[in-house]
N, C-alpha and C. Protein backbone atom coordinates (compact mmCIF):
# COMPACT_ATOMS: atom_id res chain seq x y z
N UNK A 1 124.52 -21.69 -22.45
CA UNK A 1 124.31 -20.28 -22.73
C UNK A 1 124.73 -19.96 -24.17
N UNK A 2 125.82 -20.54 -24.54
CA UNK A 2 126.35 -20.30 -25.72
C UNK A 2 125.42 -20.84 -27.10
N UNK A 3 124.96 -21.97 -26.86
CA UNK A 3 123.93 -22.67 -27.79
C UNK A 3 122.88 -21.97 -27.76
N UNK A 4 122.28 -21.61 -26.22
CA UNK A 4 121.01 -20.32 -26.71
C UNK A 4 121.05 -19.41 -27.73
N UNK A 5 122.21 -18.72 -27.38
CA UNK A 5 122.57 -17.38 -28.16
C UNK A 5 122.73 -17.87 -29.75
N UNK A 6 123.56 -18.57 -30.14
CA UNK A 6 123.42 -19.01 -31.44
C UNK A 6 121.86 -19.83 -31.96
N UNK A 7 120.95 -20.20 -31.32
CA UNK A 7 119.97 -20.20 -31.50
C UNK A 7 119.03 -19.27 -32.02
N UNK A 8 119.12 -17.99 -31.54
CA UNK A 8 118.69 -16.70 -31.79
C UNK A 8 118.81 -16.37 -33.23
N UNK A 9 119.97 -16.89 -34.00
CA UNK A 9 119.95 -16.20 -34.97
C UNK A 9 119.56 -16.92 -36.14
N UNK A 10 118.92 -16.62 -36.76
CA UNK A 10 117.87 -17.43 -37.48
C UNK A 10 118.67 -17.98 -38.76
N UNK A 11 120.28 -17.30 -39.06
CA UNK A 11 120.70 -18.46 -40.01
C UNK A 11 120.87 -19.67 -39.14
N UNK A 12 121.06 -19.79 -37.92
CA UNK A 12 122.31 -20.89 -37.64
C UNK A 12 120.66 -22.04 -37.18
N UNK A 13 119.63 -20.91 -37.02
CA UNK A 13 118.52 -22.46 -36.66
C UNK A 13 118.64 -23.71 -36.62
N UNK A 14 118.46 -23.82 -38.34
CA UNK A 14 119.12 -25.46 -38.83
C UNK A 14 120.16 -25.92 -38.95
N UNK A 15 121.05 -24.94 -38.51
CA UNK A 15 122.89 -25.29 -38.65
C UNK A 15 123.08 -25.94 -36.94
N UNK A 16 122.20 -25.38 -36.10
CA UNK A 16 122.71 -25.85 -34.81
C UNK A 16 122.23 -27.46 -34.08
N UNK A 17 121.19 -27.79 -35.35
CA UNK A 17 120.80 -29.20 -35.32
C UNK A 17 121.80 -30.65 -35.25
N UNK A 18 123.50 -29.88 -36.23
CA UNK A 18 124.42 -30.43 -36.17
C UNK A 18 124.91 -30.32 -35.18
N UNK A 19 124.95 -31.84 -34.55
CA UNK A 19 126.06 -31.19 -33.09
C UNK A 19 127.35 -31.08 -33.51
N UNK A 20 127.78 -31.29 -34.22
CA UNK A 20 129.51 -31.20 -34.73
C UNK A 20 130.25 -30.11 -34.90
N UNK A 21 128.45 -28.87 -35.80
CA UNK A 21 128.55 -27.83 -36.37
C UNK A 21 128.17 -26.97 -34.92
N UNK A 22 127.50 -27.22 -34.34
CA UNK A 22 127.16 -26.71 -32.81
C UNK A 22 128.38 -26.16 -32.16
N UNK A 23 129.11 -27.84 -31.86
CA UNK A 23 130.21 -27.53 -30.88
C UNK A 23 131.45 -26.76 -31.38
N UNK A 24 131.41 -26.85 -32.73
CA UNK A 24 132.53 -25.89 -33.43
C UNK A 24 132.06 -24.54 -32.83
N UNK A 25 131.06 -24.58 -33.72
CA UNK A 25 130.78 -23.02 -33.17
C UNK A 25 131.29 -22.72 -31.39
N UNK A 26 130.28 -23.00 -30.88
CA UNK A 26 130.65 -22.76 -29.42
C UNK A 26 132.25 -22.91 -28.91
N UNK A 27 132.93 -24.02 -29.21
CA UNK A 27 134.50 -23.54 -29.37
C UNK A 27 134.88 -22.86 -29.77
N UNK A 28 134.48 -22.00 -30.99
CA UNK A 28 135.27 -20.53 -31.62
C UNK A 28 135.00 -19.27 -30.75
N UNK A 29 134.04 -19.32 -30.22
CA UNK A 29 133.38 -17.96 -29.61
C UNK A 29 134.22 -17.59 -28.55
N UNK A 30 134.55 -16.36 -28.09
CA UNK A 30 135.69 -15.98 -27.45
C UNK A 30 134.98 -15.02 -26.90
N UNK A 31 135.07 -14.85 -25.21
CA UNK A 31 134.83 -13.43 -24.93
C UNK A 31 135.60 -12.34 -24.72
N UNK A 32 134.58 -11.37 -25.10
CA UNK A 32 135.66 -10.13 -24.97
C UNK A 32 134.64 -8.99 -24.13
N UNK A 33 135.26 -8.00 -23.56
CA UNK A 33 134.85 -6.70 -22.61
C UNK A 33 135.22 -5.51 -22.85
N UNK A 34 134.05 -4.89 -23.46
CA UNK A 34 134.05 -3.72 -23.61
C UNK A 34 133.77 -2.68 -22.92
N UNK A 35 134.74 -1.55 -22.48
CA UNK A 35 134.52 -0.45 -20.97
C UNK A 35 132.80 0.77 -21.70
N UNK A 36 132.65 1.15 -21.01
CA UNK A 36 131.76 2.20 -21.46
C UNK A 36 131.97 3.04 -22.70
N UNK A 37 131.17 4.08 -23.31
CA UNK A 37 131.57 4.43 -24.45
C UNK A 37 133.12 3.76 -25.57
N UNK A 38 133.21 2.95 -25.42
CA UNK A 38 134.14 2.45 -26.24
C UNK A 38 133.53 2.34 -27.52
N UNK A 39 133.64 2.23 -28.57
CA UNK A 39 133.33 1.89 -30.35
C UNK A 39 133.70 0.21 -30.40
N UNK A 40 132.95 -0.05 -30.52
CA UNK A 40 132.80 -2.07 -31.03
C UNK A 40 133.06 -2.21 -32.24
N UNK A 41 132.08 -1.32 -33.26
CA UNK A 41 132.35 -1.64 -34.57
C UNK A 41 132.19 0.29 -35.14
N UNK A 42 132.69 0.26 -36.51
CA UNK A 42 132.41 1.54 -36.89
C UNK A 42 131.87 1.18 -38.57
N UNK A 43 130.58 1.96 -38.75
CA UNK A 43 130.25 1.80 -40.17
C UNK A 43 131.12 1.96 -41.21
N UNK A 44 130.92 1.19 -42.16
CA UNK A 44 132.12 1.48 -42.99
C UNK A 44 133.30 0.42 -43.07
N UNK A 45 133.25 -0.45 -41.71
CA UNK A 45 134.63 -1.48 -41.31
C UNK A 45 133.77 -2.31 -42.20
N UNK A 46 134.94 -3.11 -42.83
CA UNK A 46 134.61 -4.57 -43.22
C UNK A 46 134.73 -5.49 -41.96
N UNK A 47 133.55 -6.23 -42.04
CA UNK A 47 132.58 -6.96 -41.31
C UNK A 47 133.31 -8.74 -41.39
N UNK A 48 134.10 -8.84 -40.38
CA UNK A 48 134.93 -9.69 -40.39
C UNK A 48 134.59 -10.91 -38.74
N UNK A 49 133.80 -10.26 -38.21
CA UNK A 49 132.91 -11.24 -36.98
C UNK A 49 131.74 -10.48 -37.12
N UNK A 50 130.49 -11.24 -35.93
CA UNK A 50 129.71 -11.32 -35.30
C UNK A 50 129.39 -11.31 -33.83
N UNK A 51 128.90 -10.50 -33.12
CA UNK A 51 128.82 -10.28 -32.06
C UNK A 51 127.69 -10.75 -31.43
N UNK A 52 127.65 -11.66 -30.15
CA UNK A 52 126.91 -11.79 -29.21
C UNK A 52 126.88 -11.41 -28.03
N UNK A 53 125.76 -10.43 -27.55
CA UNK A 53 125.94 -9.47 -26.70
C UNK A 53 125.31 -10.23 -25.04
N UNK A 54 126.48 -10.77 -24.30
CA UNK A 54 125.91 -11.18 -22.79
C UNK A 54 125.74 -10.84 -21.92
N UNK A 55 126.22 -9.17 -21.56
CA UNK A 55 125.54 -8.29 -20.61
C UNK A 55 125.97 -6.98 -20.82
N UNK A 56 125.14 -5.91 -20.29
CA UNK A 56 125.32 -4.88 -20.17
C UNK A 56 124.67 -4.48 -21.70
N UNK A 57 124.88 -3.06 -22.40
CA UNK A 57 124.34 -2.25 -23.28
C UNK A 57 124.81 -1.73 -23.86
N UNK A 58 124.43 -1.86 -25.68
CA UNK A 58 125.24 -1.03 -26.80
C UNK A 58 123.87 0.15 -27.41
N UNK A 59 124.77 1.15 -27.70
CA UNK A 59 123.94 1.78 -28.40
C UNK A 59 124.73 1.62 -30.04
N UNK A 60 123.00 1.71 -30.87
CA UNK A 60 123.38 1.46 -32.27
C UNK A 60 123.62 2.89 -32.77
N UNK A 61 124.54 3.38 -33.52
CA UNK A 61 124.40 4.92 -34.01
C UNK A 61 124.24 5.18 -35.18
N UNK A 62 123.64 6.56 -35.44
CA UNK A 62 123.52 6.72 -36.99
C UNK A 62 124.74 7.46 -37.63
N UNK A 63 124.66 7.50 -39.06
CA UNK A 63 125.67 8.26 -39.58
C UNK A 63 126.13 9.77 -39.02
N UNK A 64 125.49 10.12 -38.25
CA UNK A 64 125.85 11.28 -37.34
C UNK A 64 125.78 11.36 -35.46
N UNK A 65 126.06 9.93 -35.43
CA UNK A 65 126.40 9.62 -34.02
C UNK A 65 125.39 9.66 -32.69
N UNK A 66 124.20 9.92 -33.68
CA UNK A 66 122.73 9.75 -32.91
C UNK A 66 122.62 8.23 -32.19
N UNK A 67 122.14 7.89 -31.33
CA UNK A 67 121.93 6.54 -30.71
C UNK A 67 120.43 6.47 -31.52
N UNK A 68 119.79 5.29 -32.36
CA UNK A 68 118.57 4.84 -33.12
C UNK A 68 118.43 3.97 -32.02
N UNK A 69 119.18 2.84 -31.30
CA UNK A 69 118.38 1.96 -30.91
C UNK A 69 119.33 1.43 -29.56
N UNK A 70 119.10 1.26 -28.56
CA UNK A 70 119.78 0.24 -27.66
C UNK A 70 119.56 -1.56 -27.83
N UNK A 71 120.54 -2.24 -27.81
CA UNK A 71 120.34 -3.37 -27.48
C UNK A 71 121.06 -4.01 -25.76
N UNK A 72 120.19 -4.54 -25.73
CA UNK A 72 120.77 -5.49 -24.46
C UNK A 72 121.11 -6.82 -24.59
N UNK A 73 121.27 -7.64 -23.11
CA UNK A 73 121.88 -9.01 -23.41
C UNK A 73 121.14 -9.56 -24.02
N UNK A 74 121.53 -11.12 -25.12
CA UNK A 74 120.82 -11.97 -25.64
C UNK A 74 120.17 -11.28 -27.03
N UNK A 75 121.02 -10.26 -27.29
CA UNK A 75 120.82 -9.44 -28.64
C UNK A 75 122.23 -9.77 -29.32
N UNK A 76 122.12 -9.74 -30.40
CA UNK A 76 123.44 -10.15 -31.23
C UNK A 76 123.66 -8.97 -32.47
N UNK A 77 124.67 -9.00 -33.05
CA UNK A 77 124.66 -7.71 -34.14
C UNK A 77 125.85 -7.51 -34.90
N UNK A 78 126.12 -7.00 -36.42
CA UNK A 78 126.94 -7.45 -37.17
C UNK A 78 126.95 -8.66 -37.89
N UNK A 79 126.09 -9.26 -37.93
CA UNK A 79 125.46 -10.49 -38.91
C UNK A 79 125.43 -9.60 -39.91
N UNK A 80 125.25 -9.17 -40.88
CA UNK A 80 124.88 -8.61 -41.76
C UNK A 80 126.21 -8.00 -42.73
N UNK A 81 127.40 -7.61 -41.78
CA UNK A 81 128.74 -7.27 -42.86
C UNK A 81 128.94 -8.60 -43.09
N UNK A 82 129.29 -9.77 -42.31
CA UNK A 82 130.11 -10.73 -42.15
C UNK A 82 129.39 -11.51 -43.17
N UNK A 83 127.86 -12.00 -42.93
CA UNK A 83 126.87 -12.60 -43.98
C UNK A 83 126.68 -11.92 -45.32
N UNK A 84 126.98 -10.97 -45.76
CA UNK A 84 126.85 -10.22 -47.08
C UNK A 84 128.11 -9.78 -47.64
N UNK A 85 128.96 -10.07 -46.57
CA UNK A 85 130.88 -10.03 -47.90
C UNK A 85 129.93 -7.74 -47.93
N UNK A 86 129.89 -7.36 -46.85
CA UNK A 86 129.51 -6.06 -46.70
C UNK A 86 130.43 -4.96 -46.06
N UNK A 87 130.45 -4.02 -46.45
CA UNK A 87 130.68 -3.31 -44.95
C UNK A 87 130.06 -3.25 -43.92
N UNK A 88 130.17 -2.86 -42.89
CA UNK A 88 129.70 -2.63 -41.36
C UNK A 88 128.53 -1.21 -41.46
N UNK A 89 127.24 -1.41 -41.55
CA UNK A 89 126.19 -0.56 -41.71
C UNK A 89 126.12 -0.19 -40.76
N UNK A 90 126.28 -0.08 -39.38
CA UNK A 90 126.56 1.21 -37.94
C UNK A 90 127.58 1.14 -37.63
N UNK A 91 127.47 1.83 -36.90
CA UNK A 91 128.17 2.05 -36.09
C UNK A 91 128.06 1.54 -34.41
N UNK A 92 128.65 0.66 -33.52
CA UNK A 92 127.80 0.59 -32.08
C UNK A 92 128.77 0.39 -31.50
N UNK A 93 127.88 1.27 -30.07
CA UNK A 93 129.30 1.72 -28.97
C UNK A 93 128.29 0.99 -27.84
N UNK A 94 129.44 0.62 -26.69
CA UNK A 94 129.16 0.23 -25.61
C UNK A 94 128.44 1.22 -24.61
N UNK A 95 127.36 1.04 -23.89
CA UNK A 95 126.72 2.11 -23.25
C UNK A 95 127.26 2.29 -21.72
N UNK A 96 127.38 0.77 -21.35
CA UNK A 96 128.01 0.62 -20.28
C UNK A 96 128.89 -0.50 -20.31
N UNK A 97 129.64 -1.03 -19.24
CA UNK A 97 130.63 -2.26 -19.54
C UNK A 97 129.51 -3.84 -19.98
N UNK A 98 130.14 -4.23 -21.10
CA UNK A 98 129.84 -4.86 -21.78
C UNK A 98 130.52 -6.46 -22.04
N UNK A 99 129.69 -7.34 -22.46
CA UNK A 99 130.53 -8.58 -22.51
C UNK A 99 129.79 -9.11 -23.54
N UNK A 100 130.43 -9.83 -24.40
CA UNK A 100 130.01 -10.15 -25.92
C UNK A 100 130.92 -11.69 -26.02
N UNK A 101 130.22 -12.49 -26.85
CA UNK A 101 130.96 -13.49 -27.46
C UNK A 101 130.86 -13.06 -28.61
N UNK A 102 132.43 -13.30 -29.24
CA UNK A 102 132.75 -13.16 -30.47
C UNK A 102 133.13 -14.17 -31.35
């Protein structure tokens, strides 16, 4: 399950060809559970992980706390602070209880 999910994301494509670099990965990933409306990340945070989302539903929000988009399981998110040395461009809250590898 864990190798799927890092599959998904189109840097690690050719990174997951390494099994060395594979199994690291998949040893770092940690799960964690998020209750309903809880805040995961907030725009603005420096972007210090990556999230892989394994069940349940986040909503993405805008700068005024609008929901733009839901994701579900086998969606991932926060690539983008962590990969660009960025801040955290949403904001996303848990819609319902949630489980993510981190």
């Amino acid at each position: 399950e864990r190798r799927t999910l890092l599959g998904k994301v189109p840097i690690f494509t050719e990174a997951i060809k390494d099994a060395e670099f594979l199994e690291m990965m998949v040893k770092s990933l940690q799960s964690k559970v998020f209750a309903p409306e809880t805040f995961i990340c907030h725009r603005g945070d420096v972007g210090d992980c990556m999230y892989f989302l394994v069940g349940g539903q986040v909503a993405i929000l805008d700068a005024h706390g609008e929901e733009v988009v839901a994701l579900g399981p086998g969606c991932f998110f926060g690539e983008i602070a962590l990969l660009e040395n960025i801040e955290r461009t949403a904001t996303i809250m848990a819609k319902i209880f949630c489980t993510t590898l981190v």
